[in-house]
C-alpha atoms as a PDB file:
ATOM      1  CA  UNK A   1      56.194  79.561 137.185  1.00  0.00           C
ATOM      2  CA  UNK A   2      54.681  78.139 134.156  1.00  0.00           C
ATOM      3  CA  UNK A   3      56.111  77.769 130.552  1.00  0.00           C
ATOM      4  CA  UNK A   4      53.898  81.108 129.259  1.00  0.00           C
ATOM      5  CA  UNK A   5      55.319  83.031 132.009  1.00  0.00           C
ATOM      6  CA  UNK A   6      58.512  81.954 131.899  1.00  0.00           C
ATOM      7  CA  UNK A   7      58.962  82.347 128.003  1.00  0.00           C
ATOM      8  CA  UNK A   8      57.304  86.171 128.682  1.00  0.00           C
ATOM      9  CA  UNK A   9      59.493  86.944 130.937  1.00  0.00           C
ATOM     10  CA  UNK A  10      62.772  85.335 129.423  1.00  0.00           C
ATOM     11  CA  UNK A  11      61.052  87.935 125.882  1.00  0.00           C
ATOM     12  CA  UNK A  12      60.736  90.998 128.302  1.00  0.00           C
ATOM     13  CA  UNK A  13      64.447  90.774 129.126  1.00  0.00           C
ATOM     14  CA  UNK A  14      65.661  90.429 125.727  1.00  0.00           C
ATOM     15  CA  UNK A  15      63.912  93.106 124.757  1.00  0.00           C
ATOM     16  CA  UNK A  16      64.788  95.428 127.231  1.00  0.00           C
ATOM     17  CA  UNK A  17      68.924  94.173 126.864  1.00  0.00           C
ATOM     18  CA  UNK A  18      68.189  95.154 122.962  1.00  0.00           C
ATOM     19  CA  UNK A  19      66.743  97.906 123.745  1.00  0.00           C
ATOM     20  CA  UNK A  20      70.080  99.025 126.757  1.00  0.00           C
ATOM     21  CA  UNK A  21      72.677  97.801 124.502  1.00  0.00           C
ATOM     22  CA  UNK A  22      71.014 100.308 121.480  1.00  0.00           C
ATOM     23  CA  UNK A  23      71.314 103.215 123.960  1.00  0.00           C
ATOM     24  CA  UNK A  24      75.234 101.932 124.883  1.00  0.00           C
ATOM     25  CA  UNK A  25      76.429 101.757 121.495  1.00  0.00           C
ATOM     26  CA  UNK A  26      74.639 104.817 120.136  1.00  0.00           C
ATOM     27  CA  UNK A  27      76.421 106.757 122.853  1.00  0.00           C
ATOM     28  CA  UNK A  28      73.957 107.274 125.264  1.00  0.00           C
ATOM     29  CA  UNK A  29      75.832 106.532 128.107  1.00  0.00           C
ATOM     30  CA  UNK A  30      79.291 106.829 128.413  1.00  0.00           C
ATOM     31  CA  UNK A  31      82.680 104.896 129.156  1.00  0.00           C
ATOM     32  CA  UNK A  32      82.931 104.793 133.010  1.00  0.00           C
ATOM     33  CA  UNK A  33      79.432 106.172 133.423  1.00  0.00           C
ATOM     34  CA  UNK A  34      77.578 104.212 136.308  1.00  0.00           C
ATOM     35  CA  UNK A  35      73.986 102.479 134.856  1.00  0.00           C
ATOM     36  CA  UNK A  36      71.561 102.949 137.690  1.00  0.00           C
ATOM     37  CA  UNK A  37      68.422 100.548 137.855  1.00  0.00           C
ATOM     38  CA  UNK A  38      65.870 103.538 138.991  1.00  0.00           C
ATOM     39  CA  UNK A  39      67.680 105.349 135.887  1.00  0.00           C
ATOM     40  CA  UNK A  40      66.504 102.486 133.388  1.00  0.00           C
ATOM     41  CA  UNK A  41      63.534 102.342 134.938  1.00  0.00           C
ATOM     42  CA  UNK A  42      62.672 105.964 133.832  1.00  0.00           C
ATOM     43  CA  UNK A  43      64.316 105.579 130.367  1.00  0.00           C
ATOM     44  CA  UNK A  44      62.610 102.105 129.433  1.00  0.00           C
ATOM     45  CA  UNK A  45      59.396 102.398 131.185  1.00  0.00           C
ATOM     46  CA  UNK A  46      59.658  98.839 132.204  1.00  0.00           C
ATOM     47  CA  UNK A  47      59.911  97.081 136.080  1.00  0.00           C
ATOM     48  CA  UNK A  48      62.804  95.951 137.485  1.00  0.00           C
ATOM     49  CA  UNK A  49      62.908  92.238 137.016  1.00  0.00           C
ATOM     50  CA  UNK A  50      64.015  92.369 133.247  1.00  0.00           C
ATOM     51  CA  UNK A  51      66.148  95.348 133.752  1.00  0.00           C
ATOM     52  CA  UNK A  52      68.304  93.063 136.252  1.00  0.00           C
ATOM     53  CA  UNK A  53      68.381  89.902 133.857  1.00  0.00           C
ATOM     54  CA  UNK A  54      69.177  92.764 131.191  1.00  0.00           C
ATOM     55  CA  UNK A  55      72.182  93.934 133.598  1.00  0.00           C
ATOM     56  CA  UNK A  56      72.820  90.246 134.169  1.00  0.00           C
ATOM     57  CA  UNK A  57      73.958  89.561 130.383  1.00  0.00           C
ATOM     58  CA  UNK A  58      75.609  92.319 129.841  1.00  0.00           C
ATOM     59  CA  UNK A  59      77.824  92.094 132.757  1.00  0.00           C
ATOM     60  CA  UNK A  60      78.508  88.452 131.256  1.00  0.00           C
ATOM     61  CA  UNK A  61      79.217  90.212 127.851  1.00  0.00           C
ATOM     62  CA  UNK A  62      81.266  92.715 129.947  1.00  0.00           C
ATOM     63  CA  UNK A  63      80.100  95.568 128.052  1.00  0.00           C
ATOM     64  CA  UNK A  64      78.633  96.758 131.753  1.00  0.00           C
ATOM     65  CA  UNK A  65      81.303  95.433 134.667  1.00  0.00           C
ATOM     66  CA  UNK A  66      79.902  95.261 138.178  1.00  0.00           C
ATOM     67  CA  UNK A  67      81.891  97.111 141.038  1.00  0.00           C
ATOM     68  CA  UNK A  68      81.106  95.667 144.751  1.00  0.00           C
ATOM     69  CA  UNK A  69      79.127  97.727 147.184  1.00  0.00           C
ATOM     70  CA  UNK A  70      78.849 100.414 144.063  1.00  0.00           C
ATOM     71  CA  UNK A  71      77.096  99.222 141.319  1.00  0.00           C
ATOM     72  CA  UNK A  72      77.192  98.500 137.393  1.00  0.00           C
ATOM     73  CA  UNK A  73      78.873 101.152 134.734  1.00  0.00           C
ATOM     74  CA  UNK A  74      79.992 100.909 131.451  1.00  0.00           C
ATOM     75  CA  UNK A  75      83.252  99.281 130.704  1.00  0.00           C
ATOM     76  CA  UNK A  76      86.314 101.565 130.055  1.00  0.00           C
ATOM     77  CA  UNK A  77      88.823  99.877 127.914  1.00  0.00           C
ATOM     78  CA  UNK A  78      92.572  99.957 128.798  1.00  0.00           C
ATOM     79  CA  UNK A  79      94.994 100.970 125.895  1.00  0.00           C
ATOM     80  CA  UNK A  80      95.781  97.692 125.918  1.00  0.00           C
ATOM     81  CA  UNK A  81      91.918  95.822 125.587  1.00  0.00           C
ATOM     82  CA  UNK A  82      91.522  98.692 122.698  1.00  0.00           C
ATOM     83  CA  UNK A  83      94.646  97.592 120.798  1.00  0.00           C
ATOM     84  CA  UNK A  84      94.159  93.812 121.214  1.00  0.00           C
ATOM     85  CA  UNK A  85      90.378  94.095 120.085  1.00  0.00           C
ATOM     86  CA  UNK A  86      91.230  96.331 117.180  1.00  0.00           C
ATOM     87  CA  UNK A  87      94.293  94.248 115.833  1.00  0.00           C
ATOM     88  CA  UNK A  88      91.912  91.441 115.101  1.00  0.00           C
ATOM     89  CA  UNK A  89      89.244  93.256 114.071  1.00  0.00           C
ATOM     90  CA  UNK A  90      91.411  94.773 111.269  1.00  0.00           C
ATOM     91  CA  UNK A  91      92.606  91.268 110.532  1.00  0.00           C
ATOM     92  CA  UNK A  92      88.802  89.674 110.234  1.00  0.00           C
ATOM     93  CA  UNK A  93      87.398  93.058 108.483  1.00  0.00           C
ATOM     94  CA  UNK A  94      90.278  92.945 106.168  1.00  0.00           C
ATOM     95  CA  UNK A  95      89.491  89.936 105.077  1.00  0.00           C
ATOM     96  CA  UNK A  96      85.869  90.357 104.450  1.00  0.00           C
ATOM     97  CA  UNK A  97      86.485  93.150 102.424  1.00  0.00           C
ATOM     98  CA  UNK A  98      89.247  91.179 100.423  1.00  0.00           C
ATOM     99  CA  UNK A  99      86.424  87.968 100.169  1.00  0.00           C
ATOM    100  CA  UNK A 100      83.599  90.538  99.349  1.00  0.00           C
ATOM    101  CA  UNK A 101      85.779  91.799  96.152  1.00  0.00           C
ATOM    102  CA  UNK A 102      85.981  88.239  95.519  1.00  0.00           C
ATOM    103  CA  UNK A 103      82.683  86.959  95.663  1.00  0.00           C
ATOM    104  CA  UNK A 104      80.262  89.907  96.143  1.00  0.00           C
ATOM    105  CA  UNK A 105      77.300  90.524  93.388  1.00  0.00           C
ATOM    106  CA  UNK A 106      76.743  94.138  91.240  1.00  0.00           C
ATOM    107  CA  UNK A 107      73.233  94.363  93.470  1.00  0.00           C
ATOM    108  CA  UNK A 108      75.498  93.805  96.550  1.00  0.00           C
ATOM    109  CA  UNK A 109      77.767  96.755  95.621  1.00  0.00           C
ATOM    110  CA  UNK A 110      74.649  98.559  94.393  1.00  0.00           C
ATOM    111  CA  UNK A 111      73.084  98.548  97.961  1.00  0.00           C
ATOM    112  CA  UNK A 112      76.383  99.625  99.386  1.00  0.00           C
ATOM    113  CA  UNK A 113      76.482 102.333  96.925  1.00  0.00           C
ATOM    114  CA  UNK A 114      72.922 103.299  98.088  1.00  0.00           C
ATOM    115  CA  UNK A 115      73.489 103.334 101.442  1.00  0.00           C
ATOM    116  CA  UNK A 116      76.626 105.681 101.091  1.00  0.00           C
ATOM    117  CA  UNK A 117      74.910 108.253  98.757  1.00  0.00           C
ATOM    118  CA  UNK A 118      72.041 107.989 101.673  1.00  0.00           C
ATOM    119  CA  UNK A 119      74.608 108.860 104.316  1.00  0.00           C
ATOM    120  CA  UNK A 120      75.869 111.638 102.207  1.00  0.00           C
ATOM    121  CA  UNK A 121      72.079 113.099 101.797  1.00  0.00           C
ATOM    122  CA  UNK A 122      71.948 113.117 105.693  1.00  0.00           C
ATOM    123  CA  UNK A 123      74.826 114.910 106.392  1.00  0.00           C
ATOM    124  CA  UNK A 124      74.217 117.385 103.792  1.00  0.00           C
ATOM    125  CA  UNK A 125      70.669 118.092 104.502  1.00  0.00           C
ATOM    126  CA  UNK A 126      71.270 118.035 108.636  1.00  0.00           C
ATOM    127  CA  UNK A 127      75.008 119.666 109.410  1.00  0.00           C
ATOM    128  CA  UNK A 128      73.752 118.975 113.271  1.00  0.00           C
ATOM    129  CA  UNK A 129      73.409 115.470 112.328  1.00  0.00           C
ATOM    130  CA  UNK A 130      73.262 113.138 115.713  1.00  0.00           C
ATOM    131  CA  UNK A 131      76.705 110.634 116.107  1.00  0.00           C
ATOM    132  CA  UNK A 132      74.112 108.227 117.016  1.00  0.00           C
ATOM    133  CA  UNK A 133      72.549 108.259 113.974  1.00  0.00           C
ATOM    134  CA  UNK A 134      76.196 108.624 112.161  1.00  0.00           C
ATOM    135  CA  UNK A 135      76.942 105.350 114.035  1.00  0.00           C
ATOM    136  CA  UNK A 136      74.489 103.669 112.689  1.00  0.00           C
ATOM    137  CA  UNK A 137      74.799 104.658 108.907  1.00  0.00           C
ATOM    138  CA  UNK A 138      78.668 103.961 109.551  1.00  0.00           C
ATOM    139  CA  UNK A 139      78.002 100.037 111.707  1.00  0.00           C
ATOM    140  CA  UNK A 140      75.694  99.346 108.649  1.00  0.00           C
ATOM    141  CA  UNK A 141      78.209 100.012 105.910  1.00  0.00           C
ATOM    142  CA  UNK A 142      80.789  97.714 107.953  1.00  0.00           C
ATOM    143  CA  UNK A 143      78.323  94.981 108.411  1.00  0.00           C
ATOM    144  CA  UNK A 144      77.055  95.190 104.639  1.00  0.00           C
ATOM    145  CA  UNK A 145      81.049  94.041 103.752  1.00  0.00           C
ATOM    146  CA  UNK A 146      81.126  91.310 106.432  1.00  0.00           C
ATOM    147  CA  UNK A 147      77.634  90.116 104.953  1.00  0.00           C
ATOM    148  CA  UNK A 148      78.920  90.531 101.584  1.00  0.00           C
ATOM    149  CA  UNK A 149      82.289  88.647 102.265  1.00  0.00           C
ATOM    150  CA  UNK A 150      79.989  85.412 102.060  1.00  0.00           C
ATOM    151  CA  UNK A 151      81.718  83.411 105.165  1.00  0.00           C
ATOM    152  CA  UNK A 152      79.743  82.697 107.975  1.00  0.00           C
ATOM    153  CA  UNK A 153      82.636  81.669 110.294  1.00  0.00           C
ATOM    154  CA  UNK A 154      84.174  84.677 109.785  1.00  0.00           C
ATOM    155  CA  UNK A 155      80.557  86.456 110.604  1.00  0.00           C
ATOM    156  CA  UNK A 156      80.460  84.406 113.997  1.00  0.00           C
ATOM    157  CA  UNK A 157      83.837  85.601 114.953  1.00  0.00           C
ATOM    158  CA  UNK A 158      83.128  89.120 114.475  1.00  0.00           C
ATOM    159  CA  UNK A 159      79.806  88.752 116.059  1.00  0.00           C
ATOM    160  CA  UNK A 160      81.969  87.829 119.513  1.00  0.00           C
ATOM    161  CA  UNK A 161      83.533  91.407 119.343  1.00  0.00           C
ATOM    162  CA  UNK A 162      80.468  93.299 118.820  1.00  0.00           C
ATOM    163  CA  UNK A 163      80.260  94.633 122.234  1.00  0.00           C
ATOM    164  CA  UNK A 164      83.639  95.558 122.288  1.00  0.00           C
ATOM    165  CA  UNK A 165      83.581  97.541 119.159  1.00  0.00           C
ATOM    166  CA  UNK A 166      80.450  98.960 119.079  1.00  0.00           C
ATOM    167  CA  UNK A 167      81.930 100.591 122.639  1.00  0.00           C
ATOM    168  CA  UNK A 168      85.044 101.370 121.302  1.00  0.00           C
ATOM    169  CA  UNK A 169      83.352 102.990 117.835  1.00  0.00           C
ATOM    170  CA  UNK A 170      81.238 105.451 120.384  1.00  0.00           C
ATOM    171  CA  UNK A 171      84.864 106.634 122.096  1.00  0.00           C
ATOM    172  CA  UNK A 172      85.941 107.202 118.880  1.00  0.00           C
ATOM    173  CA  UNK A 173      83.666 109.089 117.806  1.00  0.00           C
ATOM    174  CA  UNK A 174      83.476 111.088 120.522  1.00  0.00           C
ATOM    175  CA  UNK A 175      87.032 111.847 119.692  1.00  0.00           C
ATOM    176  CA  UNK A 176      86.737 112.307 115.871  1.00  0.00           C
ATOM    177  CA  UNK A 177      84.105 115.274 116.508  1.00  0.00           C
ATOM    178  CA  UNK A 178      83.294 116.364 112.801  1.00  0.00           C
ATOM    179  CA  UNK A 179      84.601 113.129 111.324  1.00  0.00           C
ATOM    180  CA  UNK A 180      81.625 112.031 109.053  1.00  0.00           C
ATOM    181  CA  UNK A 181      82.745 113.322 105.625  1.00  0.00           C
ATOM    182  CA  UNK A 182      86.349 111.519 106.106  1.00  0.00           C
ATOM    183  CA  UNK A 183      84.830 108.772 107.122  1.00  0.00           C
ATOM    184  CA  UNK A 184      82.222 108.358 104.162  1.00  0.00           C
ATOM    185  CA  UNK A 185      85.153 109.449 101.939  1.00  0.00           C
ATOM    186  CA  UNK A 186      87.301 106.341 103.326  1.00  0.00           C
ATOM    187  CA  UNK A 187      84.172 104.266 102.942  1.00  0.00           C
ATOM    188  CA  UNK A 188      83.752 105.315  99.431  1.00  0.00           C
ATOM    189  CA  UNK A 189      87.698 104.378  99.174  1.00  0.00           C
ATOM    190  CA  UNK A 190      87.004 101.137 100.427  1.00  0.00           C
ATOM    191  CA  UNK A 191      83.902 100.174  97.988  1.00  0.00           C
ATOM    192  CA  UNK A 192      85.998 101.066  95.374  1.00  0.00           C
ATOM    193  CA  UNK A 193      88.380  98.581  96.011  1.00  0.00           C
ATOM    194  CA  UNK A 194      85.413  95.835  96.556  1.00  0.00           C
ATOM    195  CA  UNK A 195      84.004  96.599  93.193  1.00  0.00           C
ATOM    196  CA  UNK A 196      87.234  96.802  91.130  1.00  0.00           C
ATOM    197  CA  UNK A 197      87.869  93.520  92.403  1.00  0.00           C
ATOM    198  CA  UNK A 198      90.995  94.449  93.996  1.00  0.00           C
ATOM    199  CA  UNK A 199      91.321  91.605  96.891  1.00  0.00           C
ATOM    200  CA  UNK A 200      94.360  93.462  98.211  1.00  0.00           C
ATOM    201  CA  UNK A 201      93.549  96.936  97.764  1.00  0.00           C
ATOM    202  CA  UNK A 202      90.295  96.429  99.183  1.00  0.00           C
ATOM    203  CA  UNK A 203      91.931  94.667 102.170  1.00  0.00           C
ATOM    204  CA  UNK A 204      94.423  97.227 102.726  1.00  0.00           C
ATOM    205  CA  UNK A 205      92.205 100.105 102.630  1.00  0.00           C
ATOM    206  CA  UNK A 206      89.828  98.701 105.308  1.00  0.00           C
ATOM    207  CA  UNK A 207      92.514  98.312 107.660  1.00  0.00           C
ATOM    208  CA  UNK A 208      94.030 101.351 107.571  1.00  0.00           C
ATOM    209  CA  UNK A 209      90.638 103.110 107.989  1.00  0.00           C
ATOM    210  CA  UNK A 210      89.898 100.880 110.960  1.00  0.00           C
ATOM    211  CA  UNK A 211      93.152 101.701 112.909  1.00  0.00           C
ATOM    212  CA  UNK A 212      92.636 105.759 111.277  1.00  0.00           C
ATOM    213  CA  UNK A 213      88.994 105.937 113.225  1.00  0.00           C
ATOM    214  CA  UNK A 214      90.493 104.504 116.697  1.00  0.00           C
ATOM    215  CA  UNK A 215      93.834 106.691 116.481  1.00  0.00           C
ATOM    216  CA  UNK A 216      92.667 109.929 118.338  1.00  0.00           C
ATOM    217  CA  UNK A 217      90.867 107.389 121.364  1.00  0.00           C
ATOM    218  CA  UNK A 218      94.362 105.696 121.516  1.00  0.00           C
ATOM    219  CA  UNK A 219      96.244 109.116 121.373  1.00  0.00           C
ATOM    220  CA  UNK A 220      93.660 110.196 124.074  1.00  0.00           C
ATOM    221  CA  UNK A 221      94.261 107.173 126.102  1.00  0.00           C
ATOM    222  CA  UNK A 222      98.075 107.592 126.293  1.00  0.00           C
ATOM    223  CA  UNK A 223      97.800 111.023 127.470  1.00  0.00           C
ATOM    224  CA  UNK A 224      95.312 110.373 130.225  1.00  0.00           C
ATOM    225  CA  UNK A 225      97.506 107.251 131.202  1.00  0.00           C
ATOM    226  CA  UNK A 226     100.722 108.354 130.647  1.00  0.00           C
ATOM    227  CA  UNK A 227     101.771 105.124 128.791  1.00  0.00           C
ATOM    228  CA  UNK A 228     103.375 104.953 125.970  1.00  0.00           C
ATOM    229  CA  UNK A 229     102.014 103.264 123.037  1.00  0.00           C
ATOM    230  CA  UNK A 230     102.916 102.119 119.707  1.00  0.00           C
ATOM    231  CA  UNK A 231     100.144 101.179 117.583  1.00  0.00           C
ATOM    232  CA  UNK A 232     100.826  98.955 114.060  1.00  0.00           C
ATOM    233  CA  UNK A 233      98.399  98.199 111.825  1.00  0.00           C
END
């Protein structure tokens, strides 16, 4: 194979994973569901090949997990993968919102104002409003803090979970059915910290809104399993 076709193929593939892992943590598909190839095929309008490299990294990512003799389906998260991912990601989120009150401009807490009075303007004009699109006002917002928060290490970290928490934000909101006006109204709580220049404040009120929009999946999750759990923020 030569270096053009290589590098075209190795572009195909990316694309198409982007283009999978959009339709995962949009909600597309959901937790459990089984990702056939002849399904992708129809939904992407592309051949095989790149759909199986595409399978291929997200297996590795193990956002899809591959079941001998069956298949590939999206991951379901135990109670305990879901409380393990979201303990540190209230820990690093935390403390990007606590460095973004620190360090963060006026025209950086302008453009999060703007994008919040956007979100508002959507849900008001479309009361039928698509989670998927809710997901992505809401994934913005949190990454606009971590960008904000000025450390790239803690970015990198972050970046690591992405899979994980872009799955687990689609269970939850799922769960929280109705949910966008609390959440925007937490968001709004949370900006105001950032631009009063409350470190702690702002750090507190990011984590309990983190562990407030996973509550009814974990709630959900113990009833379904039976277990027991205790969840502290």
């Amino acid at each position: 194979m030569s270096t053009s076709s290589k590098l075209l193929k190795e572009t195909t593939s990316m694309a198409v994973y982007r283009l999978l892992y959009d339709h995962i943590k949009t909600g597309y598909f959901q937790p459990g569901e089984w990702i056939r190839e002849r399904q992708l095929k129809e939904l992407l309008g592309v051949s095989s090949t790149p759909i199986r490299e595409a399978i291929k990294m997200l297996v590795q990512e193990r956002i899809l997990e591959s079941v001998p003799h069956h298949g590939v389906r999206l991951k379901n998260f135990s109670i305990k993968e879901i409380e393990d991912i979201y303990e540190l990601r209230a820990e690093i989120e935390g403390l990007a919102a606590q460095l973004a009150a620190k360090r963060g401009s006026i025209n950086q807490f302008k453009t999060m104002e703007e994008l919040l009075e956007l979100t508002e303007r959507k849900i008001r004009e479309n009361s039928n409003i698509p989670d998927s699109e809710l997901l992505i006002f809401n994934n913005d917002f949190h990454d606009l803090i971590i960008e904000v928060s000025g450390n790239h290490a803690l970015k990198n970290t972050l970046y690591h979970l992405r899979a994980g928490i872009d799955l687990i934000r689609v269970m939850s909101w799922k769960s929280n059915s109705g949910r966008s006006f609390e959440t925007l109204h937490q968001h709004r709580l949370i900006l105001e910290a950032i631009k009063a220049r409350n470190p702690n404040l702002a750090r507190k009120r990011t984590q309990e809104h983190i562990w407030d929009s996973v509550k009814l999946v974990l709630e959900s999750a113990k009833e379904s399993n039976g277990n027991s759990v205790t969840v502290s923020t």
